[in-house]
N, C-alpha and C. Protein backbone atom coordinates (compact mmCIF):
# COMPACT_ATOMS: atom_id res chain seq x y z
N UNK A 1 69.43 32.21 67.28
CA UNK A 1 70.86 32.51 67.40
C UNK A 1 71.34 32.00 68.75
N UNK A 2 72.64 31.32 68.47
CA UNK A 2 72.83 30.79 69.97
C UNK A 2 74.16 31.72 70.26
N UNK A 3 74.53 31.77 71.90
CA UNK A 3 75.47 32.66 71.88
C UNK A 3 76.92 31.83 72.33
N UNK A 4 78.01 32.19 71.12
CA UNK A 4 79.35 31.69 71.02
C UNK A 4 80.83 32.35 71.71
N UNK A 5 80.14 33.02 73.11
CA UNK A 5 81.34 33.59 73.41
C UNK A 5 81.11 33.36 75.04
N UNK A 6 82.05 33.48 75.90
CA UNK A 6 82.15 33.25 77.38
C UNK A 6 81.02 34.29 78.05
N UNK A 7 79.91 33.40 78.64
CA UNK A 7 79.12 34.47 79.26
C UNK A 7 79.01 33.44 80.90
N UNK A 8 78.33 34.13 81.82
CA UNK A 8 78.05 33.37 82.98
C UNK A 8 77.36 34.47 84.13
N UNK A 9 76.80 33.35 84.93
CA UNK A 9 75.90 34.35 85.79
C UNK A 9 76.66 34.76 86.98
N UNK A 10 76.46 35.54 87.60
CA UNK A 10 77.47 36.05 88.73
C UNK A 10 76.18 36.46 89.63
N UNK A 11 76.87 37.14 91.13
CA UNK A 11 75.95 37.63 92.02
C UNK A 11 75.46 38.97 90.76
N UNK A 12 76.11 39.98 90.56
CA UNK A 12 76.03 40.97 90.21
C UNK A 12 75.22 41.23 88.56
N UNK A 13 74.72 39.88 88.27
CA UNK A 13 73.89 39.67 87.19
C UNK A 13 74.68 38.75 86.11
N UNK A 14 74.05 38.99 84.49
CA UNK A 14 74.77 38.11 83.52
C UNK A 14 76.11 38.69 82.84
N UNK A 15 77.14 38.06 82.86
CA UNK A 15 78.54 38.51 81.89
C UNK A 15 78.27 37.76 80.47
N UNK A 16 79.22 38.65 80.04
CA UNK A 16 79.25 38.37 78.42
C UNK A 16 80.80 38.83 78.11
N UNK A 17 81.74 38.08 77.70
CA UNK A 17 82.54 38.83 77.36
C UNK A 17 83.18 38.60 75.84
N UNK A 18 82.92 39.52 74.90
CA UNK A 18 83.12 39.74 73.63
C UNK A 18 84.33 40.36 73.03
N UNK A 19 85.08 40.75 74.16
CA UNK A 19 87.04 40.88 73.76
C UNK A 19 87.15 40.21 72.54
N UNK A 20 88.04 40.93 71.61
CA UNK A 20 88.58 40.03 70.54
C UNK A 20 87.85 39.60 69.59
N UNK A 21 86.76 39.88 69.32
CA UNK A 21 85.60 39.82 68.30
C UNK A 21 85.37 40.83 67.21
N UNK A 22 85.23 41.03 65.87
CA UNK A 22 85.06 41.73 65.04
C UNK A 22 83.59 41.97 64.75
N UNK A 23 83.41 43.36 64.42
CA UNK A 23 82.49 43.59 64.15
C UNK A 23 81.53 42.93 63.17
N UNK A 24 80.47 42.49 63.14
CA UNK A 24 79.06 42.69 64.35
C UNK A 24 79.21 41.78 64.87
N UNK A 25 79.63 40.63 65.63
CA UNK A 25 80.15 39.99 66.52
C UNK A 25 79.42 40.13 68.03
N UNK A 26 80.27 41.11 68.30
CA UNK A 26 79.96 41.64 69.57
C UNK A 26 78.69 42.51 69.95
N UNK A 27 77.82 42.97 68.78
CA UNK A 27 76.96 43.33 69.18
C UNK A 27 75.90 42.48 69.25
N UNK A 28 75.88 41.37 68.28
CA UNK A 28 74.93 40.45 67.11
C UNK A 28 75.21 39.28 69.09
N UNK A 29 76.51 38.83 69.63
CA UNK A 29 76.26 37.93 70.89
C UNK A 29 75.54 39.05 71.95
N UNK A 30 75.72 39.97 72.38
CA UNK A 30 75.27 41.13 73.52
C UNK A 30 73.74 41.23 73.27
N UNK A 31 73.09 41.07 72.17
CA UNK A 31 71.56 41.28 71.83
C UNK A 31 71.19 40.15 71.90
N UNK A 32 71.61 39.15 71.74
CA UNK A 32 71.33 37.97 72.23
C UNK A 32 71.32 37.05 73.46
N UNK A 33 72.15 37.69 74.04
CA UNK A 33 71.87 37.26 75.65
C UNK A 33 70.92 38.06 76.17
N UNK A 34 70.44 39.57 75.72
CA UNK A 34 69.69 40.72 76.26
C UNK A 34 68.15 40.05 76.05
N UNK A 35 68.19 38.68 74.85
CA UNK A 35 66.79 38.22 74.85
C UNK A 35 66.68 36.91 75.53
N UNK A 36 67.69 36.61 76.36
CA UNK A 36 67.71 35.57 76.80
C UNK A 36 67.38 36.01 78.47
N UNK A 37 67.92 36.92 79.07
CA UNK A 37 68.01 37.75 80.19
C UNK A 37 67.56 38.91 80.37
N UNK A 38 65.90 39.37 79.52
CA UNK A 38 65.23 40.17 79.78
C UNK A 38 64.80 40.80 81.29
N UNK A 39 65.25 40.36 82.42
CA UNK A 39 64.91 41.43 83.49
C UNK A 39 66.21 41.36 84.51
N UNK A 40 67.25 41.03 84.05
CA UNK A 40 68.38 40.73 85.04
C UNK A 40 69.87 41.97 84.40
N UNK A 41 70.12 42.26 85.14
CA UNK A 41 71.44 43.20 84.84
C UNK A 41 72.53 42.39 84.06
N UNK A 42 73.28 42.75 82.76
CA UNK A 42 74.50 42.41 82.22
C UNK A 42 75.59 43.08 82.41
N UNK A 43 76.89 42.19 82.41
CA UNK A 43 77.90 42.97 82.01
C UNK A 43 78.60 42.69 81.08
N UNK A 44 78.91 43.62 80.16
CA UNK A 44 79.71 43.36 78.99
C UNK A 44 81.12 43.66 79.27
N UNK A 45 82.07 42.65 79.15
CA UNK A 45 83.53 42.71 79.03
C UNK A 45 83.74 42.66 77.33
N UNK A 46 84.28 44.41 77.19
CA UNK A 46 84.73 44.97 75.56
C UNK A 46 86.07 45.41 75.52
N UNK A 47 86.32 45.09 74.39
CA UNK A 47 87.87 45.93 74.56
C UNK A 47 87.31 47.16 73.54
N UNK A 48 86.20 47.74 73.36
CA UNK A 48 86.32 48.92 72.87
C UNK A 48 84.99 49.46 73.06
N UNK A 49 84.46 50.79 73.26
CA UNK A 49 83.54 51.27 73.64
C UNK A 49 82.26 51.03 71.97
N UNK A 50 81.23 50.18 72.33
CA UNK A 50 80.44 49.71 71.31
C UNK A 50 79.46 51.10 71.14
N UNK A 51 79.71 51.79 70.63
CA UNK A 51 79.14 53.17 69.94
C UNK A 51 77.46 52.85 69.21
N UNK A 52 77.78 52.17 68.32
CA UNK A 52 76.81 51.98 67.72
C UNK A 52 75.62 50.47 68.20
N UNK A 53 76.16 50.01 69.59
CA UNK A 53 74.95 49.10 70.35
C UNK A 53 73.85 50.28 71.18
N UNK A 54 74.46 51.24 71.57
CA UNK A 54 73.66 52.20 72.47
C UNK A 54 72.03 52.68 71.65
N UNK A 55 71.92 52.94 70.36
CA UNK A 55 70.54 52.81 70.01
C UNK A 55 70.19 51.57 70.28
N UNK A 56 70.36 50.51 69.80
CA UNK A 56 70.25 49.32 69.60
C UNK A 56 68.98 49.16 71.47
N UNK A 57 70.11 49.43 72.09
CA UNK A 57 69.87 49.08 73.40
C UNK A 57 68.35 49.97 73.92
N UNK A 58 68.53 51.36 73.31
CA UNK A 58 67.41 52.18 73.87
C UNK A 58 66.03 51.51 72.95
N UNK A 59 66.35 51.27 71.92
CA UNK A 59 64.95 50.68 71.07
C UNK A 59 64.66 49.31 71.58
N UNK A 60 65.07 48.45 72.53
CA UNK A 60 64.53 47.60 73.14
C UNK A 60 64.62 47.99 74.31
N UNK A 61 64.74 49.07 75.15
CA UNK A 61 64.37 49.40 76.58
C UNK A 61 65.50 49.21 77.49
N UNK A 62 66.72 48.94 77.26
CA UNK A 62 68.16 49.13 78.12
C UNK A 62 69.06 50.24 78.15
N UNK A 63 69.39 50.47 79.59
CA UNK A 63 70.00 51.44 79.24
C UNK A 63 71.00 50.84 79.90
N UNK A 64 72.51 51.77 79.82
CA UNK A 64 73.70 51.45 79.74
C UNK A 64 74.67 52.35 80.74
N UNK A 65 75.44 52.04 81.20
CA UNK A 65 76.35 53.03 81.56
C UNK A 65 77.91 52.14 81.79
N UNK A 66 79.19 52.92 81.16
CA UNK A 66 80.47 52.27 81.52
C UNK A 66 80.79 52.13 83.07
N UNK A 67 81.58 51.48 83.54
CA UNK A 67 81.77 50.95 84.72
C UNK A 67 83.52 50.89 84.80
N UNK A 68 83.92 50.81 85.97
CA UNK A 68 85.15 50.57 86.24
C UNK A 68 85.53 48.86 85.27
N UNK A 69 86.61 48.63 84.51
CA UNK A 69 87.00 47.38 84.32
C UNK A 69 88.48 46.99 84.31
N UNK A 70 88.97 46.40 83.88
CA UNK A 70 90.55 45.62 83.63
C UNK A 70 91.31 46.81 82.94
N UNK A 71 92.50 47.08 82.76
CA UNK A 71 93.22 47.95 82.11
C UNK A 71 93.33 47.00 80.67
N UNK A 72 92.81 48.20 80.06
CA UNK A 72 92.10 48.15 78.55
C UNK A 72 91.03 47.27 77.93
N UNK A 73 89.89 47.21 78.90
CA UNK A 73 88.96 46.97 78.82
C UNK A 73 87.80 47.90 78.40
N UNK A 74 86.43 47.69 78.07
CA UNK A 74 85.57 48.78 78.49
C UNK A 74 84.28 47.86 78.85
N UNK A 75 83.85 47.49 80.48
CA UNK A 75 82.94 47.02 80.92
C UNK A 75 81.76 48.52 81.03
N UNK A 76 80.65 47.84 80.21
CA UNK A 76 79.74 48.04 80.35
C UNK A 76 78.62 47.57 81.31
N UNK A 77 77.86 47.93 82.22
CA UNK A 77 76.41 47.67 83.28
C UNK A 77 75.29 48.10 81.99
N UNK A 78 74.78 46.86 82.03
CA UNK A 78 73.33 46.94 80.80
C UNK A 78 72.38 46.61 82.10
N UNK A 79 71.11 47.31 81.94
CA UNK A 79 69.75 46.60 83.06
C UNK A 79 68.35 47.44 82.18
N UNK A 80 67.77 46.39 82.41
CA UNK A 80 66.54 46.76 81.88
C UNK A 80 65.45 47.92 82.66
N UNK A 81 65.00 49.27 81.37
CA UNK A 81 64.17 50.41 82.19
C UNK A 81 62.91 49.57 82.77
């Protein structure tokens, strides 16, 4: 799977941003950069809190927490336990 949406590396680790994407979209690109960037911190730029990536994330060893982002955003901090 290759990934089809704006991602890039920053000081603060890898972005991904999946705004504007329909479901599974946004989870199906986010698991895919997570195997591309196994020991480096992500951030996900969402416009909606991804509910159902949070197992997803603990059964391969990431954990998650929301972060300050853009007004009506929901940036997520992904880093590997």
């Amino acid at each position: 799977m290759e990934i089809s949406v704006p991602h890039w590396q920053a000081e603060d680790g890898w972005h991904i941003d999946v705004r504007g994407l329909g479901p599974p979209q946004p989870m199906v690109q986010i698991l895919t950069l997570l195997q591309i960037t196994t020991d480096s911190e992500v951030i996900v730029h969402h416009d909606r809190e991804p509910i159902s990536l949070y197992p997803e994330l603990a059964e391969r060893g990431w954990n998650h927490e929301v972060i300050p982002g853009e007004d009506g955003e929901v940036r997520l901090r992904l880093w590997p336990e």
